[in-house]
N, C-alpha and C. Protein backbone atom coordinates (compact mmCIF):
# COMPACT_ATOMS: atom_id res chain seq x y z
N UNK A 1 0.78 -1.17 0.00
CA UNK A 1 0.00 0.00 0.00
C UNK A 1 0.85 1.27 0.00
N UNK A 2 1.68 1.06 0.38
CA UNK A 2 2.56 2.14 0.12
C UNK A 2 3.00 2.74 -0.85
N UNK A 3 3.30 1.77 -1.67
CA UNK A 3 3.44 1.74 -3.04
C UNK A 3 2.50 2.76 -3.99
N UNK A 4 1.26 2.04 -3.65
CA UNK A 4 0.10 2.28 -4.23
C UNK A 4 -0.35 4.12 -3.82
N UNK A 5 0.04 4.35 -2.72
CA UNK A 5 -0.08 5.94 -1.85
C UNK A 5 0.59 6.91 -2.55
N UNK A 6 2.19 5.67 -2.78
CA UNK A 6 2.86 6.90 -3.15
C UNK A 6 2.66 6.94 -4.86
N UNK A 7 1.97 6.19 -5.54
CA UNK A 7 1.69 6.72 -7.12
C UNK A 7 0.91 7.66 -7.05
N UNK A 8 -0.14 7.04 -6.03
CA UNK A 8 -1.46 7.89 -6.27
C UNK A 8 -0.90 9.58 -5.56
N UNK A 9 -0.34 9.20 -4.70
CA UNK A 9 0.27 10.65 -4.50
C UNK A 9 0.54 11.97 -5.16
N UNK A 10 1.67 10.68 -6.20
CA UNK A 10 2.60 11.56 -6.87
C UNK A 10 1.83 11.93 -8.79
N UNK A 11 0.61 10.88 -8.50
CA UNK A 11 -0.08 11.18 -10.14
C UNK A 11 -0.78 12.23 -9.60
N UNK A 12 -1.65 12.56 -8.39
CA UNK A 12 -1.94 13.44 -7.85
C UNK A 12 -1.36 14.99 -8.19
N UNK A 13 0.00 14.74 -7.42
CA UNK A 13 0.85 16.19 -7.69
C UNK A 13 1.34 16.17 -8.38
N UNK A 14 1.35 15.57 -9.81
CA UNK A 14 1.51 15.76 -10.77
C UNK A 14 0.79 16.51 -11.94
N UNK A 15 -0.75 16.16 -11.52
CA UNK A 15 -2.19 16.25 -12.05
C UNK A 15 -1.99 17.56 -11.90
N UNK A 16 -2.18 18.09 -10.60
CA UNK A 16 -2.03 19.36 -9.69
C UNK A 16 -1.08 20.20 -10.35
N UNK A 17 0.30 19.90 -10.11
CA UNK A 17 1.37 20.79 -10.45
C UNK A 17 1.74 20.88 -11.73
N UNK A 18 1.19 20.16 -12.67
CA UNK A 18 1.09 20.14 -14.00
C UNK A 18 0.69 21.69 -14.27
N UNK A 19 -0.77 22.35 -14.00
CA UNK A 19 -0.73 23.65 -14.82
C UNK A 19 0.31 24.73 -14.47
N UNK A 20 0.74 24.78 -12.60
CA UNK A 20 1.41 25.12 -12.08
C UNK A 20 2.80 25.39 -12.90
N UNK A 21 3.52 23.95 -13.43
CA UNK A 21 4.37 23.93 -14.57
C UNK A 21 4.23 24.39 -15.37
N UNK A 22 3.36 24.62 -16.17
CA UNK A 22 3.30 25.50 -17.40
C UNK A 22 3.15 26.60 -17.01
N UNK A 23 2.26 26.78 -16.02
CA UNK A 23 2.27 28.60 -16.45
C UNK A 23 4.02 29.40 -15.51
N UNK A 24 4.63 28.38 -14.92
CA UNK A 24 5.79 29.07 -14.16
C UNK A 24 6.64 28.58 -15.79
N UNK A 25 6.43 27.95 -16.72
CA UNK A 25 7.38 28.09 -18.06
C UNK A 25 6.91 29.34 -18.58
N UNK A 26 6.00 29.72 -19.12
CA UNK A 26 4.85 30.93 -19.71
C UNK A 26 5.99 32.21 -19.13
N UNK A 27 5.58 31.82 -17.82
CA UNK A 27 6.41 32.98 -17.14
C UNK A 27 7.90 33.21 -17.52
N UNK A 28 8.57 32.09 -17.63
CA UNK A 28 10.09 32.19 -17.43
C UNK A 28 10.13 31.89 -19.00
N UNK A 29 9.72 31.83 -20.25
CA UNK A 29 9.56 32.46 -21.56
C UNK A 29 9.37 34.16 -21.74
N UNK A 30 8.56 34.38 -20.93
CA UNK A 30 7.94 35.76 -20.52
C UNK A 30 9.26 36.77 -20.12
N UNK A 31 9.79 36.15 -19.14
CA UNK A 31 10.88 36.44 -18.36
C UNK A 31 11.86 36.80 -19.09
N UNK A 32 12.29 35.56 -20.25
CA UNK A 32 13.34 35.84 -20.99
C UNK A 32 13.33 36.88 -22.18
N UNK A 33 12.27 36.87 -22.36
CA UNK A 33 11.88 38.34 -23.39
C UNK A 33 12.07 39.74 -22.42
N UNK A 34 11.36 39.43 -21.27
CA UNK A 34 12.01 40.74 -20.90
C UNK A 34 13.52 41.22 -20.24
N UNK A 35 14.21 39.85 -20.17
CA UNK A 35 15.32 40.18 -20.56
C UNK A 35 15.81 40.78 -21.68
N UNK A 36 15.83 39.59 -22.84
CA UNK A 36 16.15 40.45 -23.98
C UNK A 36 15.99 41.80 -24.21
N UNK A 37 14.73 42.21 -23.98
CA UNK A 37 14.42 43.46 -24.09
C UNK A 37 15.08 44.23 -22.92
N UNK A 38 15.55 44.54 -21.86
CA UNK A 38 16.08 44.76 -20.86
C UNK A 38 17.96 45.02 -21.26
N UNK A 39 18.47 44.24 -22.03
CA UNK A 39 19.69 43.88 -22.53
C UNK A 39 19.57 44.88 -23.77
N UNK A 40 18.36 45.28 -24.70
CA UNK A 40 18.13 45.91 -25.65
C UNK A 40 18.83 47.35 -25.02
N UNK A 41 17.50 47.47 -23.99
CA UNK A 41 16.97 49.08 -23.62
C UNK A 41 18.48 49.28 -22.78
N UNK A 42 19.51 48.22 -22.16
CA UNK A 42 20.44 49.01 -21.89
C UNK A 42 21.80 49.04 -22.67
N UNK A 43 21.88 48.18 -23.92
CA UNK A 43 22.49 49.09 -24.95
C UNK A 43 22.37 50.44 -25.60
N UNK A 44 20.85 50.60 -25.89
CA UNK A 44 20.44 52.15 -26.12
C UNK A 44 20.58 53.18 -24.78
N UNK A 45 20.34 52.61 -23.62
CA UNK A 45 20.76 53.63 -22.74
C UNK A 45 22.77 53.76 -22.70
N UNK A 46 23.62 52.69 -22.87
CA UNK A 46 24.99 53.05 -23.56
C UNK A 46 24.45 54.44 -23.96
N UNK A 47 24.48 54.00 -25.08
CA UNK A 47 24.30 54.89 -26.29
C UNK A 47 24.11 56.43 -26.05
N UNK A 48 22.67 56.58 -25.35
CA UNK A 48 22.58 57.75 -24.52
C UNK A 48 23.38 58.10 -23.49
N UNK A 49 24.08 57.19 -22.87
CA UNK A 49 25.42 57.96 -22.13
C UNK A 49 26.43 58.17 -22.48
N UNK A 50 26.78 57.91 -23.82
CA UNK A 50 28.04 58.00 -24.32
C UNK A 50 27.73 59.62 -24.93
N UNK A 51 26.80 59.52 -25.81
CA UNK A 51 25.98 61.22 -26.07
C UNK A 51 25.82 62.33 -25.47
N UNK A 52 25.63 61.31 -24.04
CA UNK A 52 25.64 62.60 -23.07
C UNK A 52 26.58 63.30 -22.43
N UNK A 53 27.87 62.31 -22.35
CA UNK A 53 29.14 62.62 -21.67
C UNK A 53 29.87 63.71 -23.27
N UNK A 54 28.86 63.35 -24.67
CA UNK A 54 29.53 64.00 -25.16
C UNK A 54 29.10 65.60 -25.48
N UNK A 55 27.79 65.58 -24.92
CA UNK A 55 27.30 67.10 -25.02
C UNK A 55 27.89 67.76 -23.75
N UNK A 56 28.31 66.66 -22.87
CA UNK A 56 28.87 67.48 -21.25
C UNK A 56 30.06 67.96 -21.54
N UNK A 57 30.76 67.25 -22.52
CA UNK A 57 32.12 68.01 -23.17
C UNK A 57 32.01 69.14 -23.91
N UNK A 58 30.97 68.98 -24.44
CA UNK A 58 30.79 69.82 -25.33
C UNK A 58 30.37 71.52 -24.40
N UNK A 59 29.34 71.33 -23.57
CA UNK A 59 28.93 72.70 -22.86
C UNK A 59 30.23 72.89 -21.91
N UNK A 60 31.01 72.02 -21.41
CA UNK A 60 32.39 72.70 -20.58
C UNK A 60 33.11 73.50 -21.54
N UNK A 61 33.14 72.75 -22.65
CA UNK A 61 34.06 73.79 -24.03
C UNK A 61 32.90 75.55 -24.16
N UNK A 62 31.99 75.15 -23.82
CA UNK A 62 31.21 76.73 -24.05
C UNK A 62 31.15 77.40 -23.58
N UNK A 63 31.16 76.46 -21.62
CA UNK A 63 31.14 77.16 -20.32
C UNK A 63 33.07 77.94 -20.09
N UNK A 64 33.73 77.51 -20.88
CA UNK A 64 35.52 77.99 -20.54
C UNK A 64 34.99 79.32 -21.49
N UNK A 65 34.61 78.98 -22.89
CA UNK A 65 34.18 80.41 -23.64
C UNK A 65 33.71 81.16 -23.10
N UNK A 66 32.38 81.20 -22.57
CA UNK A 66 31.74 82.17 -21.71
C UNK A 66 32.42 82.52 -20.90
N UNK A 67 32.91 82.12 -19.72
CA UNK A 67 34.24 82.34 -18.75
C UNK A 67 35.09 83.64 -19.78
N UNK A 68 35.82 83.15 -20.58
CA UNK A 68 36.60 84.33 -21.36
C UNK A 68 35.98 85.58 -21.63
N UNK A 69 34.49 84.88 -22.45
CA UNK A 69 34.17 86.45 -22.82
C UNK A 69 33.32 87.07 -21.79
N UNK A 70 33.07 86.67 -20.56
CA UNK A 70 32.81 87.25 -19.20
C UNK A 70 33.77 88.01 -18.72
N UNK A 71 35.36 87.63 -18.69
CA UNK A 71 36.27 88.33 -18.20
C UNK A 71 36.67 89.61 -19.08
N UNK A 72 36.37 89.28 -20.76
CA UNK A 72 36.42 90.25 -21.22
C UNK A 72 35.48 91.51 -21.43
N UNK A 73 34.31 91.06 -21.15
CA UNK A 73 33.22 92.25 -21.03
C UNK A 73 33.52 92.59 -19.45
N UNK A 74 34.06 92.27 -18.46
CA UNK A 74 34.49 92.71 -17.08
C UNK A 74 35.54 93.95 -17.50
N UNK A 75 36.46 93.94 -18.51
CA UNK A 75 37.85 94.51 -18.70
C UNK A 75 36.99 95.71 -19.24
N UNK A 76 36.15 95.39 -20.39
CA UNK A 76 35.43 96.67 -21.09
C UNK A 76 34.94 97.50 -20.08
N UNK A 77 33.84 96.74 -19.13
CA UNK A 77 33.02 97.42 -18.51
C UNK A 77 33.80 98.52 -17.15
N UNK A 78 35.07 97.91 -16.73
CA UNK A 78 36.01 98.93 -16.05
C UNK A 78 36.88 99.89 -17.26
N UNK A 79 37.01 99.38 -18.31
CA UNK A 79 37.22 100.83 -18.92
C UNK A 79 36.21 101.70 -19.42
N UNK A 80 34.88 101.44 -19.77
CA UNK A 80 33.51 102.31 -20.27
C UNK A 80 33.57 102.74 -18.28
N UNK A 81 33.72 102.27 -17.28
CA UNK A 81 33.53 102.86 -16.33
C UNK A 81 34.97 104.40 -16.67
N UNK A 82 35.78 103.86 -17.00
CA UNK A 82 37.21 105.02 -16.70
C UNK A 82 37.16 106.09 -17.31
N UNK A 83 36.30 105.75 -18.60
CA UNK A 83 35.55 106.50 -19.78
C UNK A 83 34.52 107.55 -19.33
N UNK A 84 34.03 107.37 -18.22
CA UNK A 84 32.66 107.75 -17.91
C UNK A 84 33.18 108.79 -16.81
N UNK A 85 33.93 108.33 -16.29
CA UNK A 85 34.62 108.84 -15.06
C UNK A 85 35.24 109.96 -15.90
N UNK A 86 35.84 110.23 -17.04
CA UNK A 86 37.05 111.27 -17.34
C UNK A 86 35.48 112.48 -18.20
N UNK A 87 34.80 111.73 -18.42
CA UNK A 87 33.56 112.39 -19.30
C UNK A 87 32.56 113.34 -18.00
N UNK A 88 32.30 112.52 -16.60
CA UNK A 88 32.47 113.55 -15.79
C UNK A 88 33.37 114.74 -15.28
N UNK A 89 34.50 114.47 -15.49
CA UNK A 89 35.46 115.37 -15.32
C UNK A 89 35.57 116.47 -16.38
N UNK A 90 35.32 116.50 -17.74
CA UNK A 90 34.84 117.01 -18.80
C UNK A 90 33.76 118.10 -18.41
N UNK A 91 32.48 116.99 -18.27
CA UNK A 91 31.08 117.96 -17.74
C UNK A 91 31.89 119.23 -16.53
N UNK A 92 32.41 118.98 -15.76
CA UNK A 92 32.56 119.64 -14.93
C UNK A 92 33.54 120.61 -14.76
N UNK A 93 34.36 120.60 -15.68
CA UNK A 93 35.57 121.62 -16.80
C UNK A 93 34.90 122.88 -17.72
N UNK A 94 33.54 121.84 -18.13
CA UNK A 94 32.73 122.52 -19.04
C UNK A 94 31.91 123.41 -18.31
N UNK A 95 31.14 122.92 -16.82
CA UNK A 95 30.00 123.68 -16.20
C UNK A 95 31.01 124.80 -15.60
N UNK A 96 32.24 124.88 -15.67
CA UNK A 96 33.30 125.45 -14.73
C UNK A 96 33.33 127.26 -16.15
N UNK A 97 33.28 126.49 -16.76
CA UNK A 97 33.92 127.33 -18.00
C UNK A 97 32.59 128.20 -18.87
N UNK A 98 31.31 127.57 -19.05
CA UNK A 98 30.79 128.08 -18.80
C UNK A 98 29.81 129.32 -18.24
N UNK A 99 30.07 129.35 -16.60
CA UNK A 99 30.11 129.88 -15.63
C UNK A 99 31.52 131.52 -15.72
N UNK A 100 32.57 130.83 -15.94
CA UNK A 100 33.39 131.92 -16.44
C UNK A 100 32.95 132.84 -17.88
N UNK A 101 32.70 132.05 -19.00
CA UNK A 101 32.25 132.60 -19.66
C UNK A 101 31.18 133.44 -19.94
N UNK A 102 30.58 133.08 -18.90
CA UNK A 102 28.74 134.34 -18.31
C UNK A 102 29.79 135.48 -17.38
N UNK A 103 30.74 135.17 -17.03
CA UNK A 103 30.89 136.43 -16.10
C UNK A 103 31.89 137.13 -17.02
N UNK A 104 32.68 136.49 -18.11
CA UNK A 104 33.00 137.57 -19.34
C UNK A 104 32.26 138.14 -20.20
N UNK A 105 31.75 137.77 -20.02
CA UNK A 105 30.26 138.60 -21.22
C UNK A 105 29.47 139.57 -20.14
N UNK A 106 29.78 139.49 -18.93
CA UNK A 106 29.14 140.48 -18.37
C UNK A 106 30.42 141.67 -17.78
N UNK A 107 31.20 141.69 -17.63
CA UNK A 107 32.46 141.96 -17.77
C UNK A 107 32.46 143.15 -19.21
N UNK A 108 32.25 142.15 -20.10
CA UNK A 108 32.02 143.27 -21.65
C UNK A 108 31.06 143.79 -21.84
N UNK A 109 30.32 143.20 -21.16
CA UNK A 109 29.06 144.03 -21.07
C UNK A 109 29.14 145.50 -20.74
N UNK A 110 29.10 145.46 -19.00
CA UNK A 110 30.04 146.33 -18.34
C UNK A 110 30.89 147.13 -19.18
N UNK A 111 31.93 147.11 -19.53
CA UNK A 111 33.07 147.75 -20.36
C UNK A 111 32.51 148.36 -21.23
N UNK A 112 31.79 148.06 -22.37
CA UNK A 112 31.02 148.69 -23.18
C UNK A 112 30.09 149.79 -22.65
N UNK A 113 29.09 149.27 -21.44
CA UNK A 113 29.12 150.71 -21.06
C UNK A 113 29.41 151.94 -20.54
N UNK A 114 30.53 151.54 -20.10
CA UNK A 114 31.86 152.07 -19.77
C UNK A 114 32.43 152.77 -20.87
N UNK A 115 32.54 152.53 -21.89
CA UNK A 115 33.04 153.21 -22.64
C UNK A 115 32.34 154.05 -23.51
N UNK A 116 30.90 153.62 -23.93
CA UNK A 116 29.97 154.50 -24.08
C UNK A 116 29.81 155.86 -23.57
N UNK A 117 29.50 155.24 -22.21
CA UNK A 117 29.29 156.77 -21.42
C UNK A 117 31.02 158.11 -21.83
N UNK A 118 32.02 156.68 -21.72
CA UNK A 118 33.35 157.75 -22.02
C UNK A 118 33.45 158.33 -22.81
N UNK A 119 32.62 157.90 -24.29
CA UNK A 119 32.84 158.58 -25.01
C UNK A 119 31.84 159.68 -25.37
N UNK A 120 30.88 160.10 -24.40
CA UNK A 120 29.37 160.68 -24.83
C UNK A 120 30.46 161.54 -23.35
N UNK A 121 31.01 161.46 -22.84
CA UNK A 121 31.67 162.59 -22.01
C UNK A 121 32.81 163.22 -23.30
N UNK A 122 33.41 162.59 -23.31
CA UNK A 122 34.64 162.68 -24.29
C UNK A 122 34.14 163.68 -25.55
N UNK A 123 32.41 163.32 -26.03
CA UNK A 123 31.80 164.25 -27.52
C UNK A 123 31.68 165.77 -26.11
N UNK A 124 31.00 165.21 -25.43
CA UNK A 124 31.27 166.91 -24.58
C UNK A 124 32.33 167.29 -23.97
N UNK A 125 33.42 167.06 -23.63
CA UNK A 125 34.11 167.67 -23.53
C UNK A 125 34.80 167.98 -24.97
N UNK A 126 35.39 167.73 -26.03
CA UNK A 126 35.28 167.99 -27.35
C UNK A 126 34.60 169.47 -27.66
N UNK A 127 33.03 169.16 -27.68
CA UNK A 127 32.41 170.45 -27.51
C UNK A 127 32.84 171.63 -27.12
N UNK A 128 32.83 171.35 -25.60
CA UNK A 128 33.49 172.67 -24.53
C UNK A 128 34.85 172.86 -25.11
N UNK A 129 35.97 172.07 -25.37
CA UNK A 129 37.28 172.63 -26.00
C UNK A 129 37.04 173.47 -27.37
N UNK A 130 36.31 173.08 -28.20
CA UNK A 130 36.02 173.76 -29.45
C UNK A 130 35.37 174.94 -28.84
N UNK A 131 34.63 175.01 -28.14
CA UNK A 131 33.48 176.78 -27.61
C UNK A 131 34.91 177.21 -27.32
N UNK A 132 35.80 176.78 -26.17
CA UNK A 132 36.63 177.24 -25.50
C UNK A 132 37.85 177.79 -26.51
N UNK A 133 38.16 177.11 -27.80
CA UNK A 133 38.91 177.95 -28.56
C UNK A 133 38.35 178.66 -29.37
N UNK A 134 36.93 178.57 -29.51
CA UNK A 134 36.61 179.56 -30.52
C UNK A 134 36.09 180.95 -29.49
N UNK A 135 36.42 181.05 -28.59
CA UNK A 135 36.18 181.72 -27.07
C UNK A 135 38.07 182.49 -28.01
N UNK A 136 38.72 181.62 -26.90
CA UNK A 136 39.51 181.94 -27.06
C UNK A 136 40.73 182.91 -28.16
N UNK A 137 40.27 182.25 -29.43
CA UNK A 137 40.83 182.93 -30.88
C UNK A 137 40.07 184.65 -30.47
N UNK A 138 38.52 184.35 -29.96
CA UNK A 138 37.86 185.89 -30.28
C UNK A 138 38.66 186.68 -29.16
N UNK A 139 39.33 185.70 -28.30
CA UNK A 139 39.76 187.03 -27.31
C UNK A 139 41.13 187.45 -27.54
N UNK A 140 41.92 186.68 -28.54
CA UNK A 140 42.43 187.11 -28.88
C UNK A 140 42.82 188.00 -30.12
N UNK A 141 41.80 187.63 -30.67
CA UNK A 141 41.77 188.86 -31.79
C UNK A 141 41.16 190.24 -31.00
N UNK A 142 40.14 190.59 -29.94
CA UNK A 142 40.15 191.24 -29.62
C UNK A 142 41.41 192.13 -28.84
N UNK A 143 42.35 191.08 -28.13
CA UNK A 143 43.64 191.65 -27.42
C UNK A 143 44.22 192.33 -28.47
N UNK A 144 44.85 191.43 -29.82
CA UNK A 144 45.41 192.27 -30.75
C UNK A 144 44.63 193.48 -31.60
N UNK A 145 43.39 193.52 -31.43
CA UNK A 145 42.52 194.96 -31.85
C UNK A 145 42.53 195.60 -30.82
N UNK A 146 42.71 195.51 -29.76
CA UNK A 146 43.26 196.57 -28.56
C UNK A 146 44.82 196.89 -28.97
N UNK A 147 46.01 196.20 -28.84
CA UNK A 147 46.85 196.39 -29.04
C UNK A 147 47.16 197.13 -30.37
């Protein structure tokens, strides 16, 4: 009977583990595709890292450029500052000069009428010297018609 237990047993779990068997093959068919595919997707991810390490080379080569022409718009921007700085100094040469130049024009201003008036004294006295010699000639023609 033992015998007999253990067929019936084992036709039993056989009966039983029979679909069990197939579908754990199903699976591990299943399995191996998504390997394959797994083995696919990380050759193409290679791929994308090799691309990527080469665009990372690529933006350090752009990021050293930028670096340069950062340091060089730094160099400009302290000389447009030195520029700016001597262009105030300018303005303020100019507001200086300016300022002098309003007080020479008033200066000539001045002077001019200064000399105006000197010479509107200067037409009268002129005057009075001319009365005064024609004064004078008559008194002396009168001295010599006395004499």
């Amino acid at each position: 009977m033992d015998n007999d237990l253990k067929e019936t047993l084992s036709a039993l779990l056989k009966a039983e583990l029979s679909p069990v068997i197939m579908r754990l093959d199903g699976i591990d068919s299943r399995l191996g595709g998504i390997d394959s595919r797994l083995d696919s997707m990380d050759s193409r991810l290679d791929g994308v890292d090799s691309r990527l390490d080469s665009m990372d080379s690529r933006l350090d080569g752009i990021d050293s450029r930028l670096d340069s022409m950062d340091s060089r718009l730094n160099g400009i921007d302290s000389r447009l500052d030195s520029v700016d700085s001597r262009l105030d100094g300018i303005d303020t040469r100019l507001g200086k000069l300016e300022v002098e130049q309003s007080q020479i024009k008033q200066a000539v201003l001045e002077t001019n009428e200064t000399v105006k008036r000197m010479e509107v004294i200067q037409e009268q006295q002129h005057a009075i010297i001319q009365l005064l010699s024609v004064r004078s000639i008559e008194q002396e023609a009168k001295i010599k018609h006395i004499l």
